[in-house]
Protein backbone atom coordinates (compact mmCIF):
# COMPACT_ATOMS: atom_id res chain seq x y z
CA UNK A 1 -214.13 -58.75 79.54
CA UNK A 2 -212.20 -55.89 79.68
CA UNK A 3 -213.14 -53.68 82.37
CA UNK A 4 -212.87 -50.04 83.42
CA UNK A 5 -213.03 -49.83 87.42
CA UNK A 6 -213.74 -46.23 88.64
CA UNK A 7 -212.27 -45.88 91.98
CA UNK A 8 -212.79 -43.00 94.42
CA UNK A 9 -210.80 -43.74 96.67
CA UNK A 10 -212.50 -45.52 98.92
CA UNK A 11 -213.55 -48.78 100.01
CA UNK A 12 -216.25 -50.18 98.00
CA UNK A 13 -214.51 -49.13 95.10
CA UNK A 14 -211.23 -50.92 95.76
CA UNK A 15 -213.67 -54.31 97.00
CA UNK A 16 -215.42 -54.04 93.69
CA UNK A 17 -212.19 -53.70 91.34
CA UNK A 18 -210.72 -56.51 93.24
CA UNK A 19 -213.66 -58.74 92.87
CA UNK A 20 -213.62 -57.76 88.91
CA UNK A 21 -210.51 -59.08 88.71
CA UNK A 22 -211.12 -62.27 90.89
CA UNK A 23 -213.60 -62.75 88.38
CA UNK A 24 -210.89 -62.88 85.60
CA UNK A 25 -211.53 -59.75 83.56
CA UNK A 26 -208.98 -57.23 82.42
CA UNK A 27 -209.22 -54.81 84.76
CA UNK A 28 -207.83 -51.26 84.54
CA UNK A 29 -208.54 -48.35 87.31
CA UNK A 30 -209.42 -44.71 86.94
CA UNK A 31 -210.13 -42.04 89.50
CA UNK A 32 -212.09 -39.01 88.21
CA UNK A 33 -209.88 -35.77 88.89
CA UNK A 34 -213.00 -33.73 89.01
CA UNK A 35 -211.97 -30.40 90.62
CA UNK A 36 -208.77 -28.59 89.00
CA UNK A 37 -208.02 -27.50 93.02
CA UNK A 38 -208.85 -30.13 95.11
CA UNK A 39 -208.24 -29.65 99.18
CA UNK A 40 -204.72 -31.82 100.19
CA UNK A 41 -206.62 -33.88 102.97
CA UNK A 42 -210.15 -34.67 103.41
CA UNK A 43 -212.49 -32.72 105.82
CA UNK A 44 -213.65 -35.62 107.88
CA UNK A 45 -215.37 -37.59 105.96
CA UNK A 46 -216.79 -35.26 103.44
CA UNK A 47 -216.04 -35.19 99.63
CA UNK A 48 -214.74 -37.92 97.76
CA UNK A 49 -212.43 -36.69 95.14
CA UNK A 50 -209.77 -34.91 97.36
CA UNK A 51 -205.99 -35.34 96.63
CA UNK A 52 -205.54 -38.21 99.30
CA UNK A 53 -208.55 -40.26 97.89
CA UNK A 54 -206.35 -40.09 94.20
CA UNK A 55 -203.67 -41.66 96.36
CA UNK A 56 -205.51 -43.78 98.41
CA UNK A 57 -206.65 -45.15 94.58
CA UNK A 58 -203.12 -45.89 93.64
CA UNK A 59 -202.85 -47.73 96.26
CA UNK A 60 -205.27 -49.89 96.05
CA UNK A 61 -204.53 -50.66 92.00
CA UNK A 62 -200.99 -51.04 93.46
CA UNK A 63 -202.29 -54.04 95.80
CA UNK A 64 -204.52 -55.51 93.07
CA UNK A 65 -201.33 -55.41 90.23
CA UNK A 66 -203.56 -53.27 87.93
CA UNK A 67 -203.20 -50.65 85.66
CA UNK A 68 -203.86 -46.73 86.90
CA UNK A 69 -204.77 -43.88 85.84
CA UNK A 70 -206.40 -40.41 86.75
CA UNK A 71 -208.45 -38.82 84.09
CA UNK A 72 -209.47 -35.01 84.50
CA UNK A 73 -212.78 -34.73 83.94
CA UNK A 74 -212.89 -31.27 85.91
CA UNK A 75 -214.12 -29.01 83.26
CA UNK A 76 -217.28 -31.73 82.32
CA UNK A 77 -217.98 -31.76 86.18
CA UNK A 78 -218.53 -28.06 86.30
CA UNK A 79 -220.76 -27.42 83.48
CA UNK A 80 -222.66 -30.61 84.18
CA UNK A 81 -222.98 -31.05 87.45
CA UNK A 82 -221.79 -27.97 89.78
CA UNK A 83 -222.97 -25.14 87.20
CA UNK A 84 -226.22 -26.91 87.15
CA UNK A 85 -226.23 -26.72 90.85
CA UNK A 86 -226.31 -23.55 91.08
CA UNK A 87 -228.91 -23.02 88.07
CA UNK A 88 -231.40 -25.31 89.85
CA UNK A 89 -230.62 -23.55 93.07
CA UNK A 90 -231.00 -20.16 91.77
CA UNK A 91 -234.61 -21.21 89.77
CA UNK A 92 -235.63 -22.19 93.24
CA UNK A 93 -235.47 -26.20 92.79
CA UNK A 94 -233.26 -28.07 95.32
CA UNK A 95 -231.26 -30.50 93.21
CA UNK A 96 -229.43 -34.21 93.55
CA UNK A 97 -225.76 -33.69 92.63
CA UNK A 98 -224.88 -37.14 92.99
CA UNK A 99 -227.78 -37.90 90.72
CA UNK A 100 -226.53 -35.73 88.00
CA UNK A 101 -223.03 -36.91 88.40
CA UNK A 102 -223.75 -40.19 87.49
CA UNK A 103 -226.23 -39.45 84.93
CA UNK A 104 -223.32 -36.97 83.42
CA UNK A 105 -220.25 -37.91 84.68
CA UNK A 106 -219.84 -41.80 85.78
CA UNK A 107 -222.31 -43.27 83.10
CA UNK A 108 -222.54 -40.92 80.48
CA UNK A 109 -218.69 -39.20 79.50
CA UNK A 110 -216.90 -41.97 81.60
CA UNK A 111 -218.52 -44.93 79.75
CA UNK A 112 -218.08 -43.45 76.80
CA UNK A 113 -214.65 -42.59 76.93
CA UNK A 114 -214.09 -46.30 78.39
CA UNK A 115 -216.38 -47.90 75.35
CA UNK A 116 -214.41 -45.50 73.09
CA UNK A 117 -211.18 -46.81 74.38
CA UNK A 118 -212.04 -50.77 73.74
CA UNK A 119 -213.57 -51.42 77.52
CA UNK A 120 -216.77 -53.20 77.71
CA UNK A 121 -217.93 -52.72 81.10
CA UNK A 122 -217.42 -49.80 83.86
CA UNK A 123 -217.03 -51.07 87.53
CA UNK A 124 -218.34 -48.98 90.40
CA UNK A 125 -218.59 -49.78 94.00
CA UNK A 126 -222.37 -48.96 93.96
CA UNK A 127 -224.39 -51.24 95.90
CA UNK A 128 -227.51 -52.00 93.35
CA UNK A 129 -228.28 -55.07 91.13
CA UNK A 130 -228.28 -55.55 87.50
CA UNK A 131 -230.59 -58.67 86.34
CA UNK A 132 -231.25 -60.32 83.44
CA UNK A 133 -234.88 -60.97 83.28
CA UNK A 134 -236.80 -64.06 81.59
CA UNK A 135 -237.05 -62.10 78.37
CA UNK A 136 -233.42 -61.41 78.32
CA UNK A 137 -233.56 -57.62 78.87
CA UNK A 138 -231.62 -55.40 82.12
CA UNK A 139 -233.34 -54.65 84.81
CA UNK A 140 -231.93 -52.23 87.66
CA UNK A 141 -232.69 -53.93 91.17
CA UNK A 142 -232.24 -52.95 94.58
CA UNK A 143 -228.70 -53.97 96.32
CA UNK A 144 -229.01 -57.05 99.01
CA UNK A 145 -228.08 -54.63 101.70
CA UNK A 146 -230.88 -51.85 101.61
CA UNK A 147 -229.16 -49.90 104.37
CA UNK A 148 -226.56 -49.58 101.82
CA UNK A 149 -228.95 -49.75 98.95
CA UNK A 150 -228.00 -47.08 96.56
CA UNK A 151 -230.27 -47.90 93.26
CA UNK A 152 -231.83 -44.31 94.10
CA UNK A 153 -228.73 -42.54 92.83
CA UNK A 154 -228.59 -44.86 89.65
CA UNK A 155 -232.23 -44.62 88.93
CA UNK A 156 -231.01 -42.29 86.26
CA UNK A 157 -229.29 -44.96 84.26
CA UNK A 158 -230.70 -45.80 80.21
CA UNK A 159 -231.41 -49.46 79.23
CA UNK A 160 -228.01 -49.08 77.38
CA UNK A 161 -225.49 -47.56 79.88
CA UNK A 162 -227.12 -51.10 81.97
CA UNK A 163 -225.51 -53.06 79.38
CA UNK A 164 -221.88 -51.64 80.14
CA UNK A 165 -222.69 -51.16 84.19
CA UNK A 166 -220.87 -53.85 86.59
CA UNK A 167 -221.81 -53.53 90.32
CA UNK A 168 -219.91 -56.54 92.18
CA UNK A 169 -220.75 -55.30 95.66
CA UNK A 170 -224.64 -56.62 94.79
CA UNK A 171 -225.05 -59.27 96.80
CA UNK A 172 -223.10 -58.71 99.57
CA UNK A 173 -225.11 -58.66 103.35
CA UNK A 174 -223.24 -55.87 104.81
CA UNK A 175 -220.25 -52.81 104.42
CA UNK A 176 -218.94 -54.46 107.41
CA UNK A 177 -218.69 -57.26 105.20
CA UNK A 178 -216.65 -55.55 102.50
CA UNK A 179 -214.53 -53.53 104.83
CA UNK A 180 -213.44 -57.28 106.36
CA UNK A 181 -212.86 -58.29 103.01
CA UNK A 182 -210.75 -55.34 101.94
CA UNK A 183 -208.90 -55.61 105.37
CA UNK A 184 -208.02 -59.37 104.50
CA UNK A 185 -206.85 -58.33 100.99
CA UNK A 186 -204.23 -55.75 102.82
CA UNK A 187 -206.23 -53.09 101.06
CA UNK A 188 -205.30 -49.89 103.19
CA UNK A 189 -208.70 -48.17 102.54
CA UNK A 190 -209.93 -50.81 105.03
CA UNK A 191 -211.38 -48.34 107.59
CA UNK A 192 -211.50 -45.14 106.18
CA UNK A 193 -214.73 -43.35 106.67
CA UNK A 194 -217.13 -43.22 104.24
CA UNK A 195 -217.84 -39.96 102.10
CA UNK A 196 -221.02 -37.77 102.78
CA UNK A 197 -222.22 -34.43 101.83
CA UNK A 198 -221.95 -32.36 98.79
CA UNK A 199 -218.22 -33.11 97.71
CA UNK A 200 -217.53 -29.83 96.43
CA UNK A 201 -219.04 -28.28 98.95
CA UNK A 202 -216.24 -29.92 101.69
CA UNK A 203 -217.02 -27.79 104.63
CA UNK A 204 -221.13 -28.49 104.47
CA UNK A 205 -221.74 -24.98 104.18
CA UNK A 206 -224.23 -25.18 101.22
CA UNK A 207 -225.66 -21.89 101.90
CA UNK A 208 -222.80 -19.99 102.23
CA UNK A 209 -221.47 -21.56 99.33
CA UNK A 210 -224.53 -20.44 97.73
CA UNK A 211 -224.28 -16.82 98.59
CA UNK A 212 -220.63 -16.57 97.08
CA UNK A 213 -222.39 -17.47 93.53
CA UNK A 214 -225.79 -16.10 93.56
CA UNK A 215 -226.80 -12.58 93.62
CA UNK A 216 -228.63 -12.60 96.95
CA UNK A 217 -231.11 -9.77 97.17
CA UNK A 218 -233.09 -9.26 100.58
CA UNK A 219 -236.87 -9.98 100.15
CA UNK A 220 -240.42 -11.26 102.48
CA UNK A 221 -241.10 -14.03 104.71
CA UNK A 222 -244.69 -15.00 103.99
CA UNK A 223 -247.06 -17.26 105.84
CA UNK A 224 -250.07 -18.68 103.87
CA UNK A 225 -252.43 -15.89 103.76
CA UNK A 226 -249.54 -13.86 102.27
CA UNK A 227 -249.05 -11.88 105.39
CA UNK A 228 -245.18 -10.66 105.56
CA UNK A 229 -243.33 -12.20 108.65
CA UNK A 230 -240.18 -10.73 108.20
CA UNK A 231 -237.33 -11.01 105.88
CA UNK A 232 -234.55 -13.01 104.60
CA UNK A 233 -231.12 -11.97 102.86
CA UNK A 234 -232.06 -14.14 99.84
CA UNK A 235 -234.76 -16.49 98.89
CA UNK A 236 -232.36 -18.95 96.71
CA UNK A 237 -230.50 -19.82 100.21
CA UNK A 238 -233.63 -21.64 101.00
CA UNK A 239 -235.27 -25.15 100.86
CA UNK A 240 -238.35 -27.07 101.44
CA UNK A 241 -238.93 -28.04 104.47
CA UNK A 242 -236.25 -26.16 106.15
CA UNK A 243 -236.96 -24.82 109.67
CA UNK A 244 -233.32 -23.09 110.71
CA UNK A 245 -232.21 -19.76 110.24
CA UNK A 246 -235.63 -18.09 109.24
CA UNK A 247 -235.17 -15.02 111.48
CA UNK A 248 -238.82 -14.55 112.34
CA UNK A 249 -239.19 -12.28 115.05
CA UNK A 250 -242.31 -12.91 116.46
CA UNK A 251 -243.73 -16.46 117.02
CA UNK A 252 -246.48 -18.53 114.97
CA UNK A 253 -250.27 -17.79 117.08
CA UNK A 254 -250.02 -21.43 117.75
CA UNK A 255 -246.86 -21.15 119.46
CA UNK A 256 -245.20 -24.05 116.72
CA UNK A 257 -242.33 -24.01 114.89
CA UNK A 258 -242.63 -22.30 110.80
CA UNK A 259 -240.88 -24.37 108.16
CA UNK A 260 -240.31 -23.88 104.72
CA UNK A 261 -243.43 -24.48 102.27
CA UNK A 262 -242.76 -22.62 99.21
CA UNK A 263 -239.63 -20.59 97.65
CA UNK A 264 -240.77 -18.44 95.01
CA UNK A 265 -237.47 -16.87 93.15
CA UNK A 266 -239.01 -14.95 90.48
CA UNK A 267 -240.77 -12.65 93.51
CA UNK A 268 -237.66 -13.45 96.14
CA UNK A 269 -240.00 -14.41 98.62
CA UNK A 270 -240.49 -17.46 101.21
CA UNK A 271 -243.75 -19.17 102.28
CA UNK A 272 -243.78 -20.36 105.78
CA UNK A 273 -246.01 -22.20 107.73
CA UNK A 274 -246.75 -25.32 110.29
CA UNK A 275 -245.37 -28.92 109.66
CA UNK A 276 -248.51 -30.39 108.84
CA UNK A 277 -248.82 -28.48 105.61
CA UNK A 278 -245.35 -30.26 104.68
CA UNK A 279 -247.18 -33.33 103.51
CA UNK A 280 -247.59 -33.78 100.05
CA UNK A 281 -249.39 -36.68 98.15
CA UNK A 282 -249.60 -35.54 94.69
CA UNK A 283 -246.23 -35.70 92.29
CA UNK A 284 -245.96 -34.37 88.79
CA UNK A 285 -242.17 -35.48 87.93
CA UNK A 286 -240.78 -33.73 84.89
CA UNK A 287 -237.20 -34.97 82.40
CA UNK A 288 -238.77 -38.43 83.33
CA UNK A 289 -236.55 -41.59 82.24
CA UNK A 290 -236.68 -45.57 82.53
CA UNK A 291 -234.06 -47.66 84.02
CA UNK A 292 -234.12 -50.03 81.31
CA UNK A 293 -236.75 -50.87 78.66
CA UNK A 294 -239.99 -49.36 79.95
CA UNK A 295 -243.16 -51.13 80.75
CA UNK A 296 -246.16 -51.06 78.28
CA UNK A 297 -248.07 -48.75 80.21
CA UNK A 298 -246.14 -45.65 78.72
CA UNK A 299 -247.58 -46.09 75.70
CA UNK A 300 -251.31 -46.54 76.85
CA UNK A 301 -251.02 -43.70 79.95
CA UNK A 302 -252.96 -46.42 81.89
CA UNK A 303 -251.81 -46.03 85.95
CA UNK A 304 -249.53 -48.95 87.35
CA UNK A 305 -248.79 -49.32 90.50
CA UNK A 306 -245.57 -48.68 92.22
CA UNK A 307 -243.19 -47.55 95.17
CA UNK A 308 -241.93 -44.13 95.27
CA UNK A 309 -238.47 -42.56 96.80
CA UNK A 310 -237.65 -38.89 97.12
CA UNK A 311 -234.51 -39.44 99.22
CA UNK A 312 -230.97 -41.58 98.81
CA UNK A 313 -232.00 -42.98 102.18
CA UNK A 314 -235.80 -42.11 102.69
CA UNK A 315 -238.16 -44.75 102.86
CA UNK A 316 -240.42 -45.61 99.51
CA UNK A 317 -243.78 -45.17 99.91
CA UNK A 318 -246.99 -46.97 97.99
CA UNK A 319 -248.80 -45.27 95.32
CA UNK A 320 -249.35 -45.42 91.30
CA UNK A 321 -247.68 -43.61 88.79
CA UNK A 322 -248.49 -42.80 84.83
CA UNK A 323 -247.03 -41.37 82.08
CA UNK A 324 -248.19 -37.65 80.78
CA UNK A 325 -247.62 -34.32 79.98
CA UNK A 326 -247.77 -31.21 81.85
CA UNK A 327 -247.07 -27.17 80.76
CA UNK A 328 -243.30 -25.78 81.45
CA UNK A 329 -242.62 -22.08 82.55
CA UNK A 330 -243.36 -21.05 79.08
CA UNK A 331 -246.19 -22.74 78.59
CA UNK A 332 -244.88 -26.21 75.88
CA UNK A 333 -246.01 -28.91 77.11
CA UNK A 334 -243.14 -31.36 78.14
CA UNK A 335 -243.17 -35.36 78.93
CA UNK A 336 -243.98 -36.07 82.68
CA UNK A 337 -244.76 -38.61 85.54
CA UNK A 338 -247.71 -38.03 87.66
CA UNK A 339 -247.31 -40.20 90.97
CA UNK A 340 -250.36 -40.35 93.70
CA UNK A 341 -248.98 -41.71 97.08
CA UNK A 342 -251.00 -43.61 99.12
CA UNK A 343 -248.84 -42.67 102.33
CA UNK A 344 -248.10 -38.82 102.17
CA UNK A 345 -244.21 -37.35 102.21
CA UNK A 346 -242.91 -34.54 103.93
CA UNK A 347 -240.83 -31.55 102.57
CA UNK A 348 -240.76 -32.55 99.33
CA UNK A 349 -238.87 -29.87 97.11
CA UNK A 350 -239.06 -28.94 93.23
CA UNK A 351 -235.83 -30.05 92.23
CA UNK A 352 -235.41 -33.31 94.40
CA UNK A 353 -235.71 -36.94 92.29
CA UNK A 354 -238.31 -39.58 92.70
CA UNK A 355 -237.54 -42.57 91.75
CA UNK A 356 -239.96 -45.48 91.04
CA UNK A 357 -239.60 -49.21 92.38
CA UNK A 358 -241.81 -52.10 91.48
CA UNK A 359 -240.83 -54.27 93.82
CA UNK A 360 -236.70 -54.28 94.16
CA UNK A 361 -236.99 -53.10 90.40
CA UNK A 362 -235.99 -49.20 89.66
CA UNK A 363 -238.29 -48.69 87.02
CA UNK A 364 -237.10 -45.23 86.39
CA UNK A 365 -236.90 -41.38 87.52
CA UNK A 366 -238.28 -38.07 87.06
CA UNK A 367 -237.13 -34.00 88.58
CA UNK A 368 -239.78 -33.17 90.71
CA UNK A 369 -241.37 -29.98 89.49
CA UNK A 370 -244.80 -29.91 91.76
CA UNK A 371 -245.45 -31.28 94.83
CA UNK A 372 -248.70 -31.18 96.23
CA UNK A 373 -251.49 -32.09 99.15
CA UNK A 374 -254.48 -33.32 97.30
CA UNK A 375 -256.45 -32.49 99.93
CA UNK A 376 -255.19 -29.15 100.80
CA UNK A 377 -255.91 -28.54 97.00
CA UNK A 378 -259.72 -29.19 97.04
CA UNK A 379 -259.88 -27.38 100.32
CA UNK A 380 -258.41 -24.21 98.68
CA UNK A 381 -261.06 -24.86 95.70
CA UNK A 382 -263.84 -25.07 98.09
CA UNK A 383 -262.74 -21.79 99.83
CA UNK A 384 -262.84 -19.56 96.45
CA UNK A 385 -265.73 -21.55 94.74
């Protein structure tokens, strides 16, 4: 096959084109220019498209006597991933970047441009699974290593984009694994630190970041009653869950830390209270998708039961999930996932994916637009009935 191998820059990447071309296929490398003013050298560990990783790329094609090239895909990142950023940020959701770039950038204008170009396949150094099943149809699957597992961040991926999606770092134990590998191969991203964070965010500082592109406008700290604590410089700088830099004067009456429950941008106000009302059981997932072909409960709206995951790294909990409808801000109704967990989650925010497992199976994904306490619902009920 001839394959396109996107490379970042940094380890799994290089294992995983290597390993493409162990396999025999025709293997040419690209790394994503995706910001037209990158920083020279990388901030620790954080970003992962910084001038060095383009070189540290080369490099690695260099080793593995393939092809290279850097394709600028700068202006597509922007309005697809970092624009919408800021959109979700400013509507009061707190998004996944990495889940839109792959949805937008990796598997949607990359693997076209590669199945445009004659390539059959795209090669990233993800660690997730694609399977065959009995039937003959792709199936996403959890990675061998799930402390590397990272079938969350794909969970966006159509039944087709499976069909053109190589992950050769599947079965493999452990990153110590492929960073002994790549070592043995002479492959100088060996040891170099994996990439975290936001990567064009570099310095972490989301919320200062955030101030420089959204009209911030002073407005109330609530608690639950609606009873104004104090105030903050901007309600879009906040999240879910979040218990630093509230600037509450006065303590809570039980003497407990406040966190996050509720940003509301439309009023530019933030709801506050204890930890306890963090836990939410009750989902409704909206732009919902299947990672592959779906099962035959969408069509019937029956319940199936699942696993759900809110976070890259957080820990899936049991529940059931079907397939609805529920009402957007203006009142259409829209396709959407309802999920009941069995095992609440904590600091859940509008914005955030969950993705659903059967199993090691991603069955699919959906934007979180409610998150909810069941019980806490039918308690407020009771109050005003």
């Amino acid at each position: 096959m001839k394959v396109l191998a996107a490379m970042s820059g940094g380890v799994d990447s290089a294992v995983a084109a290597a390993r493409a071309v162990d396999a025999g296929h025709e293997v040419v490398g690209v790394h994503l220019a995706l910001s037209r003013m990158p920083g020279t050298l990388r901030t620790g560990s954080r970003g992962c498209c910084t001038i060095e990783d383009s070189r540290d790329a080369w490099r690695a094609c260099e080793k593995l006597g393939i092809p290279y090239y850097t394709w600028d895909f700068s202006e597509r990142f922007k309005d697809d991933v970092v624009d919408d950023f800021i959109a979700e940020y400013a509507a009061g959701r707190t998004p996944n970047p990495c889940m839109r770039c792959n949805e937008r950038i990796k598997f949607a204008a990359l693997l076209e441009k590669a199945l445009a170009l004659g390539f059959d396949a795209v090669c990233t150094g993800h660690y997730a699974k694609v399977v065959r099943n009995d039937a003959g149809d792709l199936e996403l699957h959890r990675a061998a290593d799930w402390a590397k597992d990272q079938s969350y961040v794909l969970g966006v991926l159509t039944a087709e984009q499976l069909e053109h999606s190589m992950f050769p770092l599947a079965d493999t134990p452990s990153k110590d694994e492929v960073r002994a590998e790549a070592a043995e191969r002479g492959l100088t991203v060996a040891n170099k630190p994996d990439s975290h964070d936001i990567c064009f965010i570099p310095d972490g500082d989301t919320r200062g970041w955030l101030e420089e592109r959204i009209e911030m406008r002073e407005g109330e700290i609530l608690d639950t009653e609606g009873n104004t604590l104090g105030t903050h410089p901007g309600a879009h700088a906040f999240t879910v869950g979040q218990r630093k830099g509230l600037g509450i004067g006065r303590p809570a009456a039980d003497g407990k830390p406040r966190f996050v429950l509720e940003v509301r941008p439309k009023d530019n106000t933030v709801v506050v209270g204890p930890k306890a009302l963090l836990n939410v059981d009750r989902i409704t997932g909206i732009r919902p998708s299947w990672a592959g072909l779906p099962l035959a409960e969408e069509a019937t709206g029956e319940w199936f039961d699942c696993h759900v995951q809110v976070r890259a790294h957080g820990d899936p909990v049991p529940g059931r999930a079907r397939v609805g409808t529920t009402e957007d801000e203006h009142g259409e109704t829209i396709p959407a996932w309802h999920l009941e967990l069995e095992e609440p989650l904590s600091g859940v925010a509008p914005g955030q994916t969950a993705v659903v497992y059967q199993g090691t199976r991603v069955l699919g994904q959906s934007t979180i637009d409610r998150a909810v306490n069941a019980q806490r619902l039918l308690s407020t009920a009771d109050a005003h009935a």
